[in-house]
C-alpha atoms as a PDB file:
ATOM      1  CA  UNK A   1      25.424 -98.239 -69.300  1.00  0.00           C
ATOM      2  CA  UNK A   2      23.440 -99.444 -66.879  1.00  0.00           C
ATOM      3  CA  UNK A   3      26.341 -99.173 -64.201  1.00  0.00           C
ATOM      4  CA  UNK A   4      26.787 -95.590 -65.420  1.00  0.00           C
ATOM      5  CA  UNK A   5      23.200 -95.103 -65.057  1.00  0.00           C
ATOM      6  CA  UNK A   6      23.134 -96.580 -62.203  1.00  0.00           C
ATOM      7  CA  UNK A   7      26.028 -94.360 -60.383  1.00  0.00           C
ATOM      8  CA  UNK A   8      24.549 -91.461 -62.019  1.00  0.00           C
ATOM      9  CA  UNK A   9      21.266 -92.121 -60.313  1.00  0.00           C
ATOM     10  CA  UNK A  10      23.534 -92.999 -56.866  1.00  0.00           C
ATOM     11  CA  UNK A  11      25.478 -89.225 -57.304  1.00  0.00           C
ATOM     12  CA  UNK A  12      22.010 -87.708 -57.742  1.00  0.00           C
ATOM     13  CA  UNK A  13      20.630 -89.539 -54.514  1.00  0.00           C
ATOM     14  CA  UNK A  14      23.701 -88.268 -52.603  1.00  0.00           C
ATOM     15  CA  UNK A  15      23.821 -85.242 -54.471  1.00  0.00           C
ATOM     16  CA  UNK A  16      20.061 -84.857 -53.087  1.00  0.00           C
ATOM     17  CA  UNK A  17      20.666 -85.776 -49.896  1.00  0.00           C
ATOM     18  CA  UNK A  18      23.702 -83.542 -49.024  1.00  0.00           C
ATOM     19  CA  UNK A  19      21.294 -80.326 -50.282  1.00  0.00           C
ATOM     20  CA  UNK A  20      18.393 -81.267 -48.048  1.00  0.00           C
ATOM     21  CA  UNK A  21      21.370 -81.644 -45.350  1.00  0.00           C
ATOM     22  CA  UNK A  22      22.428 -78.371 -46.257  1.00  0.00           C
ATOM     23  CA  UNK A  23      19.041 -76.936 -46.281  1.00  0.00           C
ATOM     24  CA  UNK A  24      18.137 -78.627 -42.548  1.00  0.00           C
ATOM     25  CA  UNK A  25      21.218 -77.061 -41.255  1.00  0.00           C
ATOM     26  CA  UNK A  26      20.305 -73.787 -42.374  1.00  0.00           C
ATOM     27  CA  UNK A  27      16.886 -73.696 -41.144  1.00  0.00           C
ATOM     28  CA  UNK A  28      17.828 -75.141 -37.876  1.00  0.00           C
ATOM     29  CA  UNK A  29      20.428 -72.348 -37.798  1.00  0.00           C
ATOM     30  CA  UNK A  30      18.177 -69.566 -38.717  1.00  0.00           C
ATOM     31  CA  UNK A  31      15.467 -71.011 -36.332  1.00  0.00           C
ATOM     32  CA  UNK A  32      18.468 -70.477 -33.506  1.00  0.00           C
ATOM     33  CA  UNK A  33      18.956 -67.014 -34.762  1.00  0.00           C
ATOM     34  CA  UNK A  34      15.602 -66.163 -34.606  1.00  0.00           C
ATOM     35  CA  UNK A  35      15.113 -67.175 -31.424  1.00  0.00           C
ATOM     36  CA  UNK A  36      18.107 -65.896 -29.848  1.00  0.00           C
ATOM     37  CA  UNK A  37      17.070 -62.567 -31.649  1.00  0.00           C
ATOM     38  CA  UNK A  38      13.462 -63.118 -30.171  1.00  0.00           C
ATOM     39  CA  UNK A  39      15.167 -64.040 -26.436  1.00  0.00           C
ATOM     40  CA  UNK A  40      17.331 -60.450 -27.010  1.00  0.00           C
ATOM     41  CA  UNK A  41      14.445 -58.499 -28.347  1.00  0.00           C
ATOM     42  CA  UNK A  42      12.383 -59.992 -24.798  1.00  0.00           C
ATOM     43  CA  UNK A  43      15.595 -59.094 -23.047  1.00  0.00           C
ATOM     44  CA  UNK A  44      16.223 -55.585 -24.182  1.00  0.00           C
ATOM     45  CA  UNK A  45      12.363 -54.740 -23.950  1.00  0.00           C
ATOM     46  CA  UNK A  46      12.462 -56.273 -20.467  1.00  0.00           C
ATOM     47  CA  UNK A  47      15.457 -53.511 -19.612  1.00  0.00           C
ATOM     48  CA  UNK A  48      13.661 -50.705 -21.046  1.00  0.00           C
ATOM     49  CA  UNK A  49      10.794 -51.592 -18.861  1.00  0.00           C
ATOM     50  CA  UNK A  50      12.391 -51.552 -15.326  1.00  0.00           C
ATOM     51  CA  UNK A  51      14.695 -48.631 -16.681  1.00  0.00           C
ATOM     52  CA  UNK A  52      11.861 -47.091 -17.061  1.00  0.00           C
ATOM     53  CA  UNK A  53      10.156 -48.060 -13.515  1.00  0.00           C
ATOM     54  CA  UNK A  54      13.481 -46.773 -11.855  1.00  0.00           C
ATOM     55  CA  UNK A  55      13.185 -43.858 -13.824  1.00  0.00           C
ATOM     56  CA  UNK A  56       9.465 -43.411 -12.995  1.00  0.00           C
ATOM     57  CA  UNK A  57       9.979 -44.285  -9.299  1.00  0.00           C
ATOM     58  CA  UNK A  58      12.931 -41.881  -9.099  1.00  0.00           C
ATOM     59  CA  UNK A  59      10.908 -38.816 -10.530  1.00  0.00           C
ATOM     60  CA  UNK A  60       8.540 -39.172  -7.888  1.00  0.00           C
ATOM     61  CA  UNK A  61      10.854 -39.808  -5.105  1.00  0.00           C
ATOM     62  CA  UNK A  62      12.467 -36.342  -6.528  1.00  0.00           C
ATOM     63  CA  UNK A  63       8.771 -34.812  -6.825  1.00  0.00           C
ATOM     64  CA  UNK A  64       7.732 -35.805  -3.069  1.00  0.00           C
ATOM     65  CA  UNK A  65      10.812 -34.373  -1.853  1.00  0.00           C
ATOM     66  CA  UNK A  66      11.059 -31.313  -3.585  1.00  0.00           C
ATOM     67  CA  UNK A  67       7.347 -30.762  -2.123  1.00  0.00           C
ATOM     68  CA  UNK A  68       8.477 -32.022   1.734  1.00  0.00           C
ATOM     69  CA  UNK A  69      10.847 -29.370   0.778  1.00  0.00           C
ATOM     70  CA  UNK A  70       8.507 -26.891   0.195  1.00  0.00           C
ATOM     71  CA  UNK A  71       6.116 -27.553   2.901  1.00  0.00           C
ATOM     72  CA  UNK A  72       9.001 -27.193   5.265  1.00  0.00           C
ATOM     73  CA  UNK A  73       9.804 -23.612   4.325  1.00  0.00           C
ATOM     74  CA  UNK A  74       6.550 -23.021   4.184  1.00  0.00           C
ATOM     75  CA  UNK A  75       5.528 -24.132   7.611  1.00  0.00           C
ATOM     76  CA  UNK A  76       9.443 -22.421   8.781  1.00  0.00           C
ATOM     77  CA  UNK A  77       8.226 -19.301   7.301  1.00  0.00           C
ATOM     78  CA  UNK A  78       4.902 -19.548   8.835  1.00  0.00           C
ATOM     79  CA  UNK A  79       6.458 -19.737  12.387  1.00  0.00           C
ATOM     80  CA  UNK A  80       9.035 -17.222  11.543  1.00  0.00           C
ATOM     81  CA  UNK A  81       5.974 -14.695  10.962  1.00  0.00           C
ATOM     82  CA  UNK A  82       3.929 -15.906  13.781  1.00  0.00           C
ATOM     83  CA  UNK A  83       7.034 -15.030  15.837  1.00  0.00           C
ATOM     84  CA  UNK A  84       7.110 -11.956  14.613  1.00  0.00           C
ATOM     85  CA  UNK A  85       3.673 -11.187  15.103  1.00  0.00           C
ATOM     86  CA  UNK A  86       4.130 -12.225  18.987  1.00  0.00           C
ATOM     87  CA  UNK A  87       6.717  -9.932  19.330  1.00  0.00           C
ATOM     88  CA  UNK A  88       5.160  -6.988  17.525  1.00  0.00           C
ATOM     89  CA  UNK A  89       1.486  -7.263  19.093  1.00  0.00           C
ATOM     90  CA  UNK A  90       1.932  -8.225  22.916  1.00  0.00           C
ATOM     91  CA  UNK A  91      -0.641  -9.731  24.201  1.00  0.00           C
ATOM     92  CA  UNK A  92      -2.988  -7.698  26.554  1.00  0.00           C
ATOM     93  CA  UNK A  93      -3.060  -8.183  30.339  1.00  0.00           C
ATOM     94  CA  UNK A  94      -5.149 -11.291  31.491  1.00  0.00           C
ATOM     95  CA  UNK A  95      -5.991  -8.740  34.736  1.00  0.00           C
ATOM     96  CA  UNK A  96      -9.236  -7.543  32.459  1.00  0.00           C
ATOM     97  CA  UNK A  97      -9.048  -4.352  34.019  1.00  0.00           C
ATOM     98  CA  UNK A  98      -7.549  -1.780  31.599  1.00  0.00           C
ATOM     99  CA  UNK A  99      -4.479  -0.079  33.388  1.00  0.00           C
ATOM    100  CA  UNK A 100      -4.818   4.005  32.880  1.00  0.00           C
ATOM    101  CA  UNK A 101      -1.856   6.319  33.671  1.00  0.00           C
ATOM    102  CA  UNK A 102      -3.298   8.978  35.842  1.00  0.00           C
ATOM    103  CA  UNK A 103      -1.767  12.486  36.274  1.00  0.00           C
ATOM    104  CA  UNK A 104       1.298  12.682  38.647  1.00  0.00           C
ATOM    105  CA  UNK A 105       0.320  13.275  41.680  1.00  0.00           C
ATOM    106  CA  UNK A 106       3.293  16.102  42.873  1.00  0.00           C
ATOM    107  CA  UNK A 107       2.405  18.285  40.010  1.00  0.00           C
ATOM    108  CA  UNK A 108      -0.216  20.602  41.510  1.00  0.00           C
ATOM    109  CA  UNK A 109      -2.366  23.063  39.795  1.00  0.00           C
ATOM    110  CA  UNK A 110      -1.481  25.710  41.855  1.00  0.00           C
ATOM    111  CA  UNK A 111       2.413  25.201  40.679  1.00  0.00           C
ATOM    112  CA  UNK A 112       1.491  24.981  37.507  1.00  0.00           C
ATOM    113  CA  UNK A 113       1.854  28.253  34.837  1.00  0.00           C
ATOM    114  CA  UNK A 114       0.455  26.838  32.014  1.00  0.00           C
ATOM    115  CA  UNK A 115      -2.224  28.839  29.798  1.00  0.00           C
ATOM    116  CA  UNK A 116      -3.898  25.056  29.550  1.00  0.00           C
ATOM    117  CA  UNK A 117      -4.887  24.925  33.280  1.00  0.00           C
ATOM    118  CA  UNK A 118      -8.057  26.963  34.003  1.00  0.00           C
ATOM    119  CA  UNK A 119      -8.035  30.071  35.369  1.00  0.00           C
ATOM    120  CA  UNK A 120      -9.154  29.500  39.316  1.00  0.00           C
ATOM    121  CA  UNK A 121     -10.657  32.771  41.188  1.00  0.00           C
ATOM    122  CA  UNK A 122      -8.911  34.814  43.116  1.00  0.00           C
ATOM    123  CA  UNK A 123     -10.574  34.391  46.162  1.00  0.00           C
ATOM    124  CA  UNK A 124      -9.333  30.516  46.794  1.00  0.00           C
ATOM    125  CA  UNK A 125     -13.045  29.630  47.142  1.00  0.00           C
ATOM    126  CA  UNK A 126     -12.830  25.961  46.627  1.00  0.00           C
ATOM    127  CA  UNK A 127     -16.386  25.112  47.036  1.00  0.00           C
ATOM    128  CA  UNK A 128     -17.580  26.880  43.808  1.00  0.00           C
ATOM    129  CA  UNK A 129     -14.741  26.558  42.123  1.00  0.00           C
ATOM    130  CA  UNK A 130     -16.080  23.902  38.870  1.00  0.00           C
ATOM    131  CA  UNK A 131     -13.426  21.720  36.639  1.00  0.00           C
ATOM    132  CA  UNK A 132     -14.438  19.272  34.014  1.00  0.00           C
ATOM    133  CA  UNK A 133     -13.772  15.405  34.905  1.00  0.00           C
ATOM    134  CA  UNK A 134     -14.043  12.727  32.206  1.00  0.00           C
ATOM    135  CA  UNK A 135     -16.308   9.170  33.321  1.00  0.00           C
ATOM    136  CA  UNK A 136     -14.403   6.301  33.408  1.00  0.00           C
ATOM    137  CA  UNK A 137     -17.435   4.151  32.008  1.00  0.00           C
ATOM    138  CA  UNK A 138     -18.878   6.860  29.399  1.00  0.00           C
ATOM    139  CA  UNK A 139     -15.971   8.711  28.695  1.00  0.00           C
ATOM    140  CA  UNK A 140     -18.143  12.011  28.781  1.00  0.00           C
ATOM    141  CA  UNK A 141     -17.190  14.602  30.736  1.00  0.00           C
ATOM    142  CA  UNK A 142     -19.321  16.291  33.594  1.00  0.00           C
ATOM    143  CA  UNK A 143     -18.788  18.968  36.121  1.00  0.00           C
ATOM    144  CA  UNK A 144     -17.249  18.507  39.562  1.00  0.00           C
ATOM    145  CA  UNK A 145     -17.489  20.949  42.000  1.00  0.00           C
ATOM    146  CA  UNK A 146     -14.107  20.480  43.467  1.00  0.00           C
ATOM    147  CA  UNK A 147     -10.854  21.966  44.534  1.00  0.00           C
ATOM    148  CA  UNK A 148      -7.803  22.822  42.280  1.00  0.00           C
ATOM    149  CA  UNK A 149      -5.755  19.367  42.838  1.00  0.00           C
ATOM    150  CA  UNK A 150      -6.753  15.666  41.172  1.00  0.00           C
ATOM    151  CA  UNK A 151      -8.153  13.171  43.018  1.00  0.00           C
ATOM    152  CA  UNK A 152      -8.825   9.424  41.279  1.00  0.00           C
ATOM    153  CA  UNK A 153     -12.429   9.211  41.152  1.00  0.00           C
ATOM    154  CA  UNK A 154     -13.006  13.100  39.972  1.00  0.00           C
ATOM    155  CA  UNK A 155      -9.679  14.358  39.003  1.00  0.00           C
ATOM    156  CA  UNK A 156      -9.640  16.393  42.381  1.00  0.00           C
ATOM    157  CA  UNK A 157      -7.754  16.227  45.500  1.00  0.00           C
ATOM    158  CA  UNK A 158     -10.893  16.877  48.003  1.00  0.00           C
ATOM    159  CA  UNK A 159     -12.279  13.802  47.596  1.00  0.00           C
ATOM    160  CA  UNK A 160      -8.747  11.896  48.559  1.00  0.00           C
END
């Protein structure tokens, strides 16, 4: 009996020994998982992250150009109107001296039947004949003793 007790107590040992084997093995197995699930997880999460940062980086590039874009039409538009002010409003002589049209000089008021003309005397006195003349510099208008015809200064030809 003391064999038999003896190999029972040598099964039990090996018995023993093969389960804290077994056990070993499986906790050195599902330490490996873990970490190659913890290595994955960093992996995956690292992924995310640049996707993410490309993602980030390419909404920006596409905001920055879409307001380049903007600008540019903006700024197109801008010289389109400008353009279109120059050739609307031209710009005023540099001379400084404003350019008048006077009357025509071959019309005469003597040729002239219009009821607008004033009514000169029938004598042809031209001394005391009297037409109105407008001031360059006040724009009022005074009397001038003058003949029928336009000069520059007073409308009249005498003074020519």
């Amino acid at each position: 009996m003391v064999q038999e007790d003896g190999k029972a107590e040598e099964n039990m040992a090996q018995k023993r020994a093969a389960l804290l084997e077994k056990r070993m093995r499986r906790e050195k197995e599902s330490q490996q998982r873990k970490m190659q699930l913890e290595a994955e997880l960093e992996q995956k999460k690292e992924e995310a992250r640049l996707k993410a940062e490309e993602e980030r980086l390419r909404k920006e590039e596409d905001k920055a150009r879409k307001e380049f874009i903007k600008q540019e039409y903006l700024r197109r538009k801008q010289l389109k109107l400008m353009e279109d002010m120059d050739t609307v409003i031209k710009p005023r002589p540099t001379s400084g001296a404003k350019q008048r049209r006077g009357r025509p000089k071959s019309i005469h008021r003597d040729s002239m039947d219009s009821p607008k003309t004033p009514v000169r005397a029938a004598t042809g006195n031209h001394g005391n004949d009297l037409h109105l003349e407008r001031s360059k510099s006040s724009h009022l208008w005074s009397m001038c003793p003058a003949a029928t015809l336009l000069c520059a200064t007073c409308k009249c030809l005498n003074h020519q």
